[in-house]
Protein backbone atom coordinates (compact mmCIF):
# COMPACT_ATOMS: atom_id res chain seq x y z
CA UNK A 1 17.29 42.91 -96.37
CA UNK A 2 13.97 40.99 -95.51
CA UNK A 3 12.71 42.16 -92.42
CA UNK A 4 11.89 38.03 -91.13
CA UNK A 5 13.01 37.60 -87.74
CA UNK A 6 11.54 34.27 -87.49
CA UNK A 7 14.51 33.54 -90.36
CA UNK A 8 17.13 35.73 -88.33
CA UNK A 9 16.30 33.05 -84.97
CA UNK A 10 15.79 30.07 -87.15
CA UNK A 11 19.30 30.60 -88.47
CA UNK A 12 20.86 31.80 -85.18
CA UNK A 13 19.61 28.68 -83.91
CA UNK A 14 21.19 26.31 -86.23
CA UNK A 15 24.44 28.42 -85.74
CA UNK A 16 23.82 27.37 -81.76
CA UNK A 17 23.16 23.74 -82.07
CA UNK A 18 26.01 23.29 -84.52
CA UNK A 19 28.16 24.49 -82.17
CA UNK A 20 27.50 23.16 -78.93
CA UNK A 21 27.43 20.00 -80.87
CA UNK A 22 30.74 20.81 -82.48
CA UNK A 23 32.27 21.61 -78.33
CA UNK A 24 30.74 18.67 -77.42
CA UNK A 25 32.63 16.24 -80.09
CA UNK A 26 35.88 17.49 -79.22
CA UNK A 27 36.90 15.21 -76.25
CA UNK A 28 35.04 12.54 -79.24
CA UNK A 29 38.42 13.46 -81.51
CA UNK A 30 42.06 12.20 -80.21
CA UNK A 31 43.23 10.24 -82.71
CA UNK A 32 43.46 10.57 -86.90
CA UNK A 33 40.82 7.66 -86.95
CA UNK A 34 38.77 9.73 -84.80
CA UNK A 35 39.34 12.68 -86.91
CA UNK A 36 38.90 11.89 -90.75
CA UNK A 37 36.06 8.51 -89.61
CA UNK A 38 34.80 9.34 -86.53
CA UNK A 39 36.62 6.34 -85.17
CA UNK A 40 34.44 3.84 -87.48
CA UNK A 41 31.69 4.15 -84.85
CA UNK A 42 28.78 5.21 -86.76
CA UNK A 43 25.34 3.26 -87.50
CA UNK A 44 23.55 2.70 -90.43
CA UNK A 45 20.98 4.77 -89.48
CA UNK A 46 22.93 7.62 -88.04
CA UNK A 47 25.44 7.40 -91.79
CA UNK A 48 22.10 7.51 -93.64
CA UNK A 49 20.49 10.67 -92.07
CA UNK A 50 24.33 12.11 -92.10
CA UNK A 51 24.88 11.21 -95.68
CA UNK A 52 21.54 12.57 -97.15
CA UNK A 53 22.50 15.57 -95.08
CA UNK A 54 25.75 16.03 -96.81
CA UNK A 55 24.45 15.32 -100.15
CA UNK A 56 21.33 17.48 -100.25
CA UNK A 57 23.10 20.84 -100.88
CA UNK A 58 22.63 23.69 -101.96
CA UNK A 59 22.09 22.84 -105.64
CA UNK A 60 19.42 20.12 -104.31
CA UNK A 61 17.34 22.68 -102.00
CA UNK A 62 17.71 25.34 -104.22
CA UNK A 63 19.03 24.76 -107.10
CA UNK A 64 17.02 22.30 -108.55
CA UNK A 65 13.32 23.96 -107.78
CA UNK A 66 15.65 27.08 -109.68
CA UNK A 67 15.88 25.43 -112.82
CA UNK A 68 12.81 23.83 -112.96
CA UNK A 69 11.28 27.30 -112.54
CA UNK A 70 13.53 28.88 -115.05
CA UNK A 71 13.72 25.62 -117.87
CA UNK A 72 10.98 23.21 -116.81
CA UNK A 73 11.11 19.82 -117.38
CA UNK A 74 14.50 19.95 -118.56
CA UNK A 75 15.07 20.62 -114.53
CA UNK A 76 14.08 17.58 -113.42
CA UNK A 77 17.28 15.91 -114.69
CA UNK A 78 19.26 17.13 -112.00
CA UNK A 79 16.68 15.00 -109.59
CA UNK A 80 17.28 11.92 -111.61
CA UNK A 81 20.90 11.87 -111.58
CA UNK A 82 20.97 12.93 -108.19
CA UNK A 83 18.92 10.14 -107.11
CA UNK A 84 20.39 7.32 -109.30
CA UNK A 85 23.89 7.20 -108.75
CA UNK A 86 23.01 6.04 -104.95
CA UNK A 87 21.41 2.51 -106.78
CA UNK A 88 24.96 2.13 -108.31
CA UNK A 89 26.81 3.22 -105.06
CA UNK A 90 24.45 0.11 -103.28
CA UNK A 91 25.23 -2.18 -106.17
CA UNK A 92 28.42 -2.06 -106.74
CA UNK A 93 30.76 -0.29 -104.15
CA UNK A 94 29.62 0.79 -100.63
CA UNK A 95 30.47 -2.70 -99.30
CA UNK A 96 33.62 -3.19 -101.00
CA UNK A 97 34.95 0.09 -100.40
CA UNK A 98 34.06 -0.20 -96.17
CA UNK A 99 35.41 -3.68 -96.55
CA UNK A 100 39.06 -2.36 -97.44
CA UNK A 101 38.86 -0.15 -94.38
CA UNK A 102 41.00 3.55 -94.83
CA UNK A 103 40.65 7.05 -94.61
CA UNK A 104 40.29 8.61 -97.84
CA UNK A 105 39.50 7.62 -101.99
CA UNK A 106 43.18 7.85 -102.30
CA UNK A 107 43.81 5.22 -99.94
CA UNK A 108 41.73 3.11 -101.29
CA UNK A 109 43.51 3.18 -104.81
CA UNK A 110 46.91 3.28 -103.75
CA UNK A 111 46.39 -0.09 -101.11
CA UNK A 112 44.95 -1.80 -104.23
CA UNK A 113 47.82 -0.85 -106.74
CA UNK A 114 50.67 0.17 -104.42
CA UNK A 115 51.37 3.31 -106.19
CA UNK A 116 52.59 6.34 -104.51
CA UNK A 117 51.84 7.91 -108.27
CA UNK A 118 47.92 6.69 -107.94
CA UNK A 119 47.81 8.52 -104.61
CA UNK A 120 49.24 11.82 -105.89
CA UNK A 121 46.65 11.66 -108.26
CA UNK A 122 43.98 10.62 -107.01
CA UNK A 123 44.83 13.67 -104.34
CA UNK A 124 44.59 15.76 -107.14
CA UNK A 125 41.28 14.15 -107.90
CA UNK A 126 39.80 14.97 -104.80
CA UNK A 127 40.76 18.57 -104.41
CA UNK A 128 39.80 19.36 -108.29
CA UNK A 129 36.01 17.71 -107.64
CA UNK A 130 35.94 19.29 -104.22
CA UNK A 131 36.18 22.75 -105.49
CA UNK A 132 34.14 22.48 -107.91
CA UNK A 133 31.50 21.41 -105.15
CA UNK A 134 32.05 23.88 -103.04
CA UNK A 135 32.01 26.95 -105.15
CA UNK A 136 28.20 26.96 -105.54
CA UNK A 137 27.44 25.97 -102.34
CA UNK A 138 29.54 29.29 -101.14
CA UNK A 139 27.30 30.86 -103.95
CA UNK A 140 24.55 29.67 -102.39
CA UNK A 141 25.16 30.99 -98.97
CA UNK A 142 25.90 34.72 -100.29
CA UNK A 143 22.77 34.40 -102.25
CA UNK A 144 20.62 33.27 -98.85
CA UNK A 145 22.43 34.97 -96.76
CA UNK A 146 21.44 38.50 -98.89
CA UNK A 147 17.98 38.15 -98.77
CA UNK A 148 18.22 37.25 -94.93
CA UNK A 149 20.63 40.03 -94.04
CA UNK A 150 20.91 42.24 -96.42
CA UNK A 151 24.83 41.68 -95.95
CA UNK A 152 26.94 42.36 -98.61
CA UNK A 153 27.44 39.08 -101.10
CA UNK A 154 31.38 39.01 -99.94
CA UNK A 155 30.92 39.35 -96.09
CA UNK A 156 28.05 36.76 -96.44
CA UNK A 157 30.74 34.07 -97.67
CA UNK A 158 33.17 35.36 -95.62
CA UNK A 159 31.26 34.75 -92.64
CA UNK A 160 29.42 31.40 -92.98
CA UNK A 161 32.83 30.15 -94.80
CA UNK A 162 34.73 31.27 -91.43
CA UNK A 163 31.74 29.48 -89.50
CA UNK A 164 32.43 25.88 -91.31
CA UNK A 165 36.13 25.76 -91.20
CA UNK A 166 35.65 26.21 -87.64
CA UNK A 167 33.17 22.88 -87.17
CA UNK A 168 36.00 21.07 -88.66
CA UNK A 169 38.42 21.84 -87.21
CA UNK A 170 37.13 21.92 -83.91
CA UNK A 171 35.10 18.65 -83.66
CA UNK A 172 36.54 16.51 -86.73
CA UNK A 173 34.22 13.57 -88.17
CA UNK A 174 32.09 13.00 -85.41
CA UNK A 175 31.05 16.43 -84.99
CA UNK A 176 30.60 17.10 -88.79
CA UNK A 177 28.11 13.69 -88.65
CA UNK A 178 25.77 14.86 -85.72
CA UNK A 179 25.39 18.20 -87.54
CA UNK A 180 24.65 16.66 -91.07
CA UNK A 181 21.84 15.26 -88.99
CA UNK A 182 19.94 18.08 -87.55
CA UNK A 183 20.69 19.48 -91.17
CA UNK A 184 19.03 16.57 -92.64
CA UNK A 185 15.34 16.72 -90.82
CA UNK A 186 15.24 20.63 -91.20
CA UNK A 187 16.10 20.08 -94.93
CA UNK A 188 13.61 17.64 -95.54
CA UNK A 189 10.76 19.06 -93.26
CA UNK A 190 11.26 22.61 -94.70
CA UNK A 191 10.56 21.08 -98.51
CA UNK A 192 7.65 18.95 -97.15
CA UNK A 193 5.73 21.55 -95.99
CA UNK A 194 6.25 23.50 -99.22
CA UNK A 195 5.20 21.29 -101.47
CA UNK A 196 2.43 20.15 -99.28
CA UNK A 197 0.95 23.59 -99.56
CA UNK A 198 1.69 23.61 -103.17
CA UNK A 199 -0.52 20.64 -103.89
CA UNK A 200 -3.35 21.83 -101.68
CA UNK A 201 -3.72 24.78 -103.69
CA UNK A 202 -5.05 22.56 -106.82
CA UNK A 203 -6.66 19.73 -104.85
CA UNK A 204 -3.45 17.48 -103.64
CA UNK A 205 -3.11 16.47 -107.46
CA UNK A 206 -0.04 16.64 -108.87
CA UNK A 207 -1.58 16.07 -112.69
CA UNK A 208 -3.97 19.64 -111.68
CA UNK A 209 -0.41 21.30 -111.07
CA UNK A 210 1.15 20.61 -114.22
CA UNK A 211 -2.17 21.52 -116.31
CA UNK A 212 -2.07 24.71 -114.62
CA UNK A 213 2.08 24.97 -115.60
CA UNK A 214 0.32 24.59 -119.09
CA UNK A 215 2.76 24.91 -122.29
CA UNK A 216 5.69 26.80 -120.91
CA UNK A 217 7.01 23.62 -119.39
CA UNK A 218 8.34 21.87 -123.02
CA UNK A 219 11.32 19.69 -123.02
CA UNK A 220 13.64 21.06 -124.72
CA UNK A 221 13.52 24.03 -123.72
CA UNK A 222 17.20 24.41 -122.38
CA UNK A 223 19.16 20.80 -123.07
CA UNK A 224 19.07 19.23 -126.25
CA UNK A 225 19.51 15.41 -126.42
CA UNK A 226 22.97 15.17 -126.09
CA UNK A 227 23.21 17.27 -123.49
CA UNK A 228 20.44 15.89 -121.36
CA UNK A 229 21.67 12.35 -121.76
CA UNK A 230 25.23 13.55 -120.82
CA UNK A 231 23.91 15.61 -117.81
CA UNK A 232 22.28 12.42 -116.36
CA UNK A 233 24.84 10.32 -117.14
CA UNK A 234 27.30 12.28 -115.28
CA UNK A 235 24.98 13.05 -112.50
CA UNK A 236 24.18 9.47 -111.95
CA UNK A 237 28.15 7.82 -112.32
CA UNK A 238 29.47 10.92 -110.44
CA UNK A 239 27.56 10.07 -107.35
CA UNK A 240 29.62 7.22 -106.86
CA UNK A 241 32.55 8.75 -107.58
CA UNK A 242 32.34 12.02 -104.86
CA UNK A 243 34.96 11.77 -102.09
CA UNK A 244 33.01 13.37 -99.75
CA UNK A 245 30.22 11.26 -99.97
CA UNK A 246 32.61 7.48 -100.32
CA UNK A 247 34.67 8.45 -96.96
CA UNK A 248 31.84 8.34 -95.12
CA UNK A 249 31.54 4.89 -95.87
CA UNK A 250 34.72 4.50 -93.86
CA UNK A 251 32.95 5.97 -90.40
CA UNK A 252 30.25 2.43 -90.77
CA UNK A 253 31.40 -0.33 -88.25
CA UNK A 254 31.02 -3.02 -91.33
CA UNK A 255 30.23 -3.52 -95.11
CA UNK A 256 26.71 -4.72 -93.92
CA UNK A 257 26.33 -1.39 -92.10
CA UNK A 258 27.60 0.38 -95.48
CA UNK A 259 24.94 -1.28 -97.34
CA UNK A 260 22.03 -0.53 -94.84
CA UNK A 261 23.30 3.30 -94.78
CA UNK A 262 22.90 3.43 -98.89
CA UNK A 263 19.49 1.98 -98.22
CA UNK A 264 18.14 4.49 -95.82
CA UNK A 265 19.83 7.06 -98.05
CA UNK A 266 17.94 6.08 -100.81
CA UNK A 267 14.57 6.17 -98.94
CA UNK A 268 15.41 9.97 -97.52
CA UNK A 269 16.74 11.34 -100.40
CA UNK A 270 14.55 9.32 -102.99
CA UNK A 271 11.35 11.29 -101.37
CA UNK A 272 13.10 14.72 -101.08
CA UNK A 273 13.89 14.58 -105.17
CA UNK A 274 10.26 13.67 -105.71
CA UNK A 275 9.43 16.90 -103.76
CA UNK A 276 11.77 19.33 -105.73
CA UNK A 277 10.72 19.45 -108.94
CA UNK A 278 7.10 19.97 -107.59
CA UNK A 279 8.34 23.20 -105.69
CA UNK A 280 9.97 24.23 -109.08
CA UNK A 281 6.43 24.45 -111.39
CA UNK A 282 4.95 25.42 -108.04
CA UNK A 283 7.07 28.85 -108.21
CA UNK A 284 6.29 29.03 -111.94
CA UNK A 285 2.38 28.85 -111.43
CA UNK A 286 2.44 31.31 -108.50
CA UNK A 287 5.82 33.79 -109.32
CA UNK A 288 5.87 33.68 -112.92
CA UNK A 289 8.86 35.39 -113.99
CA UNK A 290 9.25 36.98 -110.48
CA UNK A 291 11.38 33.97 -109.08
CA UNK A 292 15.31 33.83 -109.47
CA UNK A 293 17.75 30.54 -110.21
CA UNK A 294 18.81 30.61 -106.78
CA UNK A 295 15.76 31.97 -104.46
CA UNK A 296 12.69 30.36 -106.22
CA UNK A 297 12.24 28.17 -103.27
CA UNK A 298 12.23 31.22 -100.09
CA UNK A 299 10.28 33.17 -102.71
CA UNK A 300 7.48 30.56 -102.77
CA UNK A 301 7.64 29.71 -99.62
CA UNK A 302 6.89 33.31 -98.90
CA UNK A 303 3.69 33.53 -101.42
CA UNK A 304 2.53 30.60 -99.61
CA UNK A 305 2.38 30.94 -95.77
CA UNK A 306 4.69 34.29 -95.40
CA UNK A 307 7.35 35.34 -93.58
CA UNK A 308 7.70 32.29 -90.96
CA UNK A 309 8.01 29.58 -93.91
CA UNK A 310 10.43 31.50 -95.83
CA UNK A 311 11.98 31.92 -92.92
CA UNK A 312 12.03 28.07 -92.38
CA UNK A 313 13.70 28.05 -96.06
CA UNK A 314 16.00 30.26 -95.82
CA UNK A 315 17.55 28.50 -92.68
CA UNK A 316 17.27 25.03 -94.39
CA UNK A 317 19.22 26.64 -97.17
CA UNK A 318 21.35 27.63 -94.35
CA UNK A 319 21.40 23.84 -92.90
CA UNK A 320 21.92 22.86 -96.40
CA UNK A 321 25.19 24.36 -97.19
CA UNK A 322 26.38 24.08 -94.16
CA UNK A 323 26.00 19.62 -93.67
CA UNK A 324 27.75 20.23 -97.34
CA UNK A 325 30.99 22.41 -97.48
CA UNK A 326 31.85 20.60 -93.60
CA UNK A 327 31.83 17.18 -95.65
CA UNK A 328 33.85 18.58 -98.63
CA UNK A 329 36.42 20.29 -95.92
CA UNK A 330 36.92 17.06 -94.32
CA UNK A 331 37.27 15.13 -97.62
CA UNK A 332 39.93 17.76 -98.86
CA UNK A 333 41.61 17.74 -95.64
CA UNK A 334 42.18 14.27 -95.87
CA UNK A 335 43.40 14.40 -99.45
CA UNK A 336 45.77 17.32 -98.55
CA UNK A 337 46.74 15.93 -94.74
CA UNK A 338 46.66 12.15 -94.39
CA UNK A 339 47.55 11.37 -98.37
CA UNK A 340 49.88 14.15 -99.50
CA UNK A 341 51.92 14.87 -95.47
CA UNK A 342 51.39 11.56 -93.83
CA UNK A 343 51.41 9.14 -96.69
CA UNK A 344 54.08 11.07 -99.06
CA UNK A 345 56.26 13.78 -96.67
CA UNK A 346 56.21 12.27 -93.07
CA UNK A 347 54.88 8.43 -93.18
CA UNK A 348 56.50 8.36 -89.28
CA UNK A 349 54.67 11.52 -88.14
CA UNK A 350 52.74 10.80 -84.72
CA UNK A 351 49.00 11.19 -84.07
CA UNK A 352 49.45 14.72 -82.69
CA UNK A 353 51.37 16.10 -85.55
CA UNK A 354 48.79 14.30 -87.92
CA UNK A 355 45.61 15.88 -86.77
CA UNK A 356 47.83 19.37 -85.95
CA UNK A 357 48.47 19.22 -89.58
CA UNK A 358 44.89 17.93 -90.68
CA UNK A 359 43.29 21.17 -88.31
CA UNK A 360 46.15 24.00 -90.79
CA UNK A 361 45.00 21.93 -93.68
CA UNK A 362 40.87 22.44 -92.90
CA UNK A 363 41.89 25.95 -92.23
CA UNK A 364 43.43 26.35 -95.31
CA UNK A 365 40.52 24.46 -97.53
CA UNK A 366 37.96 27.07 -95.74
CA UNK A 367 40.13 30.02 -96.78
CA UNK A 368 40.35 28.90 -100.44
CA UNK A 369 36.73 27.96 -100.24
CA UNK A 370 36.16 31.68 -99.25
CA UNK A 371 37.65 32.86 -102.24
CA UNK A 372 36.13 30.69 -104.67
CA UNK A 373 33.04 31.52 -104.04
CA UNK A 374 33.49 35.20 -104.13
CA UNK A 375 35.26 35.33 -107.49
CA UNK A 376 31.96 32.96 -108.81
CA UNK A 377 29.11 35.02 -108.03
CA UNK A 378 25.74 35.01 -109.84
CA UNK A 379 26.29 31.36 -111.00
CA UNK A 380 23.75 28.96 -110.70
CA UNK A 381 24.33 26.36 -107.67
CA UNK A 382 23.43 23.43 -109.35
CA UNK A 383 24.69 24.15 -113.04
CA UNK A 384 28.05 24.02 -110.92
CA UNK A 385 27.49 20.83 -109.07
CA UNK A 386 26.70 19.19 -112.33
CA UNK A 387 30.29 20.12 -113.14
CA UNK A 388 31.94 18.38 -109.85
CA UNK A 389 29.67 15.56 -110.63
CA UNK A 390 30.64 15.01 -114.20
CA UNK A 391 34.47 15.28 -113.09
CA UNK A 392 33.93 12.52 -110.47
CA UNK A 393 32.35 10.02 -113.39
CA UNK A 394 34.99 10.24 -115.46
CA UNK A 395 37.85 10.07 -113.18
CA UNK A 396 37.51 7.80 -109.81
CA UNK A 397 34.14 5.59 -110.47
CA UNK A 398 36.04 4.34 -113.74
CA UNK A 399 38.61 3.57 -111.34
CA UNK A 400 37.32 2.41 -108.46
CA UNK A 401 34.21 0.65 -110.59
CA UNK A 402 37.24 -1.65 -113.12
CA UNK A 403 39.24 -1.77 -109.70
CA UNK A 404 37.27 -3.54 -107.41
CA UNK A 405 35.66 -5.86 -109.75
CA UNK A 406 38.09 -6.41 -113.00
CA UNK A 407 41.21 -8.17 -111.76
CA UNK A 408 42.76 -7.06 -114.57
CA UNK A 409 42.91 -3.50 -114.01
CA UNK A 410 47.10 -2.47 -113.68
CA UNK A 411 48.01 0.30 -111.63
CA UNK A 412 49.27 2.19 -115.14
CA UNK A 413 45.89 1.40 -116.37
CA UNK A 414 44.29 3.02 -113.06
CA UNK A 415 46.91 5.98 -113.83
CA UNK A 416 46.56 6.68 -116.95
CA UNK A 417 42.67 6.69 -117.25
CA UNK A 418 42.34 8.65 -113.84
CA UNK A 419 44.07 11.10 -115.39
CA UNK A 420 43.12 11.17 -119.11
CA UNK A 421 39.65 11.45 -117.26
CA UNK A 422 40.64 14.43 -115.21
CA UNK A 423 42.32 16.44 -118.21
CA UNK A 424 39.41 15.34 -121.05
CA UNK A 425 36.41 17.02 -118.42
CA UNK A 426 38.11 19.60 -117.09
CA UNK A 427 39.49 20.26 -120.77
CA UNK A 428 36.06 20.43 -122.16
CA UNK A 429 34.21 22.35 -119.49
CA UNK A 430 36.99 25.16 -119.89
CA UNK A 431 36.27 25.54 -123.67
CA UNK A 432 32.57 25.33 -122.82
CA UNK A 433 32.75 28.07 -120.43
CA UNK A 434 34.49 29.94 -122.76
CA UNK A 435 31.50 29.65 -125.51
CA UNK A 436 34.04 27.01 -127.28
CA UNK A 437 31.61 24.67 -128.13
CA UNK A 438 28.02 24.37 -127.02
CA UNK A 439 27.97 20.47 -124.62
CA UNK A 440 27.55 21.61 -121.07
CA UNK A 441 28.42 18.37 -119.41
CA UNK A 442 31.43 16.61 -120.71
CA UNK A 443 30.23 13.27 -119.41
CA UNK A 444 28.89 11.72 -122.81
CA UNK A 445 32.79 11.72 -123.81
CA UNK A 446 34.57 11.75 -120.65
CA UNK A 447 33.46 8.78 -119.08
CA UNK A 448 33.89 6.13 -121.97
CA UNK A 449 37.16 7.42 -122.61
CA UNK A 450 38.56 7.09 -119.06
CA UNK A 451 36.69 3.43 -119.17
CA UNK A 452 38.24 2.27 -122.48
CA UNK A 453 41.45 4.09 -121.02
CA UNK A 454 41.48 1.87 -118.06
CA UNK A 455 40.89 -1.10 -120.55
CA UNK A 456 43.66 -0.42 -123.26
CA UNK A 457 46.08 0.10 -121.15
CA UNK A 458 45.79 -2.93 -118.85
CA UNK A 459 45.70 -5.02 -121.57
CA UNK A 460 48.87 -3.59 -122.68
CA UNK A 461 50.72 -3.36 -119.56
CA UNK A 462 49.49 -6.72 -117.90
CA UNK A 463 51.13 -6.05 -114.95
CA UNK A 464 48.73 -6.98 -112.37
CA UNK A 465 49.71 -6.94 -108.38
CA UNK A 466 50.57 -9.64 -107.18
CA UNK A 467 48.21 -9.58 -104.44
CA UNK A 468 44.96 -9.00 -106.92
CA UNK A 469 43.40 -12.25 -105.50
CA UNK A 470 43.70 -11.34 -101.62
CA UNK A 471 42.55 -7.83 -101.92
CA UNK A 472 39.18 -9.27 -103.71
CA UNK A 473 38.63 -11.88 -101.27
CA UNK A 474 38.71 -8.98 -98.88
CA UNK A 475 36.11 -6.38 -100.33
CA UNK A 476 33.93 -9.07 -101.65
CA UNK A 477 33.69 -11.65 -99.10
CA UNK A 478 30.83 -11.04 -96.66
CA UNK A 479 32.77 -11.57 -93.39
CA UNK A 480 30.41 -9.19 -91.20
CA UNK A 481 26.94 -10.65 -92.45
């Protein structure tokens, strides 16, 4: 236990503003819409801070300043595929998706092909990916929580997993959005000051830092070409492919808003990942070996100003997983809720039973989330996002990429390569975990595969819906500029 009460209030604090926020959203959440979207009521501006909330995790904060401590340059590929895949998202899909108008990923697909087989698996998708994203972010909290409390790794989770199924279910969409805010400035604050002290140590000069790293840093040390250009490849397609991240796309008034919201993103987060690799050969410099895959960051913020600044860590670390595992709930909810019970079990179920079901189903997600992260202890947070990410590339942005802009795609073409996708990375990062085969990141296969999937089988089955030409009028025509 670390005897840093400024890190005991910080995090108490953040505990206290999520949930008076959380009270206050309630009378905010009376409908499904207002549940799962937050009643399509939220700005670009508001989406932007929200979204860079929920995506800088745990395996951003901490994780990546980890591994660019412990490997070095190879580190810094987790920053550029976390950062790229938002170029694609502005590109190519955040209008288009908002323009269609639902709750969840699996809405999306099914409306375009009319498949009730589409939704079941694209409901699979979204729970597989999910877990996978949550695990290390419940890693990360029993990690944090350790060195802030001294609490045993298991009650840590237990806790703070306890703490976020409650947000959810509580206060819904809106609530989870106002809290992904606050998250977002102390997450981005904390790592400014870091790395702002980093650089004054060696003049403000970024080139005087990495002399002083000096040969350790190599590429190469860690990934090998194939599976550094694999890693980034699934990092950067998997972006646009996370469910947590594309429903909030749905809570934007308009496609123009969409767009606006990946543009502020990029700004926020685009500056954060600039920072993070800095605080990474900043810990190597000033720890040397004394740093850890998961607590490089507190530890240097410590060496730098003290207790108070790791303090400020540790609770954005806090803030961090928090503005995360609330978004993944609430994407698995609606997988589980709205497309398994309303869509596939009870299509004439009324409002009340919807969200009565959606609050047993966030329950349940926070329980399993629980457990997950206990049984993966000791795991490095973003090794284990890279996973979710690489999952999500070669299963729904194939998908929703051939989808919303090849007319051709067929709902057995959408099918089959969403799930050849989903069996062909989970397939290979089973036999890579167990020592199998040495490519970390099944991405470099994966995600061809599911494309040329998607391709072949169209072709084949030329059965395209009859309404093809209607539903791209709708997500491409710019009705709202």
């Amino acid at each position: 236990m670390t005897d840093n009460p400024v890190a005991i209030a910080l995090v108490l604090l953040i505990v206290g503003i999520s949930i008076a926020v959380t009270i206050f959203s309630r009378r905010f959440t009376r409908t499904t819409a207002d549940f799962y979207v937050a009643g399509r009521a939220i700005s670009s501006i508001e989406n932007a801070f929200a979204l860079s909330g929920d995506y800088m995790s745990a395996a951003t904060f901490l994780g990546i300043a980890g591994l660019v401590w412990l490997y070095g340059y190879d580190g810094i590929w987790y920053s550029v595929g976390f950062f790229g895949g938002w170029v694609l998202l502005l590109l190519f899909l955040a209008s288009p998706i908002r323009r269609f108008g639902a709750y969840t990923i699996a809405d999306f697909v099914s409306g375009r092909f009319h498949s009730k087989k589409l939704r079941l698996a694209a409901l699979i998708g979204t729970i597989l990916i999910s877990v996978f994203y949550i695990v290390p972010q419940m890693v990360g909290i029993g990690d944090i929580l350790g060195v802030l409390l001294g609490w045993d790794y298991v009650m840590a989770v237990a806790i703070a997993g306890i703490l976020m199924t409650v947000y959810v279910v509580v206060g819904g969409m809106r609530a989870t959005t106002y809290n992904q805010i606050i998250q977002c400035v102390i997450l981005w604050t904390a790592m400014f000051v870091i790395i702002a002290l980093t650089l004054q140590k060696f003049g403000f000069s970024y080139n005087n830092l990495l002399i002083q790293v000096g040969a350790y840093e190599n590429p190469g040390m860690w990934l090998n070409f194939q599976n550094s250009f694999s890693l980034i490849l699934g990092l950067v397609l998997g972006t646009a492919g996370l469910p947590h991240i594309l429903i909030r796309y749905y809570t934007n008034p308009s496609g123009k808003a969409a767009r606006w919201t990946t543009v502020g993103t990029l700004l926020i987060i685009g500056t954060f990942y600039m920072m993070a690799p800095i605080a990474g050969f900043g810990a190597r410099i000033f720890l040397g070996d004394g740093g850890g895959k998961n607590t490089a960051l507190p530890l240097l913020a410590q060496y730098l100003a003290g207790d108070p600044l790791m303090g400020v860590v540790i609770a954005g670390a806090f803030a961090a997983i928090l503005s995360t595992v609330v978004g993944l709930i609430i994407a698995t909810t609606g997988a589980v809720a709205h497309d398994f019970y309303t869509n596939l079990i009870n299509p004439q179920a009324s409002e009340e039973k919807q969200i009565l079901v959606a609050k047993i189903a966030a329950a349940s997600v926070g329980l399993f989330s629980i457990l997950t992260g206990i049984i993966f202890k000791g795991f490095n947070v973003a090794f284990l996002v890279g996973l979710a990410f690489s999952i999500a590339a070669s299963t729904f942005f194939p998908v929703l990429l051939m989808g919303t802009w090849w007319r051709g795609t067929t709902e057995n073409g959408a099918l089959v390569g969403l799930i050849v996708g989903m069996i062909s990375s989970t397939g290979i990062i089973a036999t890579n975990l167990l020592g199998l085969h040495e490519l970390q990141n099944p991405a470099i296969i994966t995600v061809p595969l599911a494309f040329l999937t998607i391709y072949i089988v169209s072709k084949l089955d030329g059965q395209i819906p009859p309404d093809t030409d209607e539903f791209m009028r709708k997500v491409h025509t710019p009705t709202d500029e």
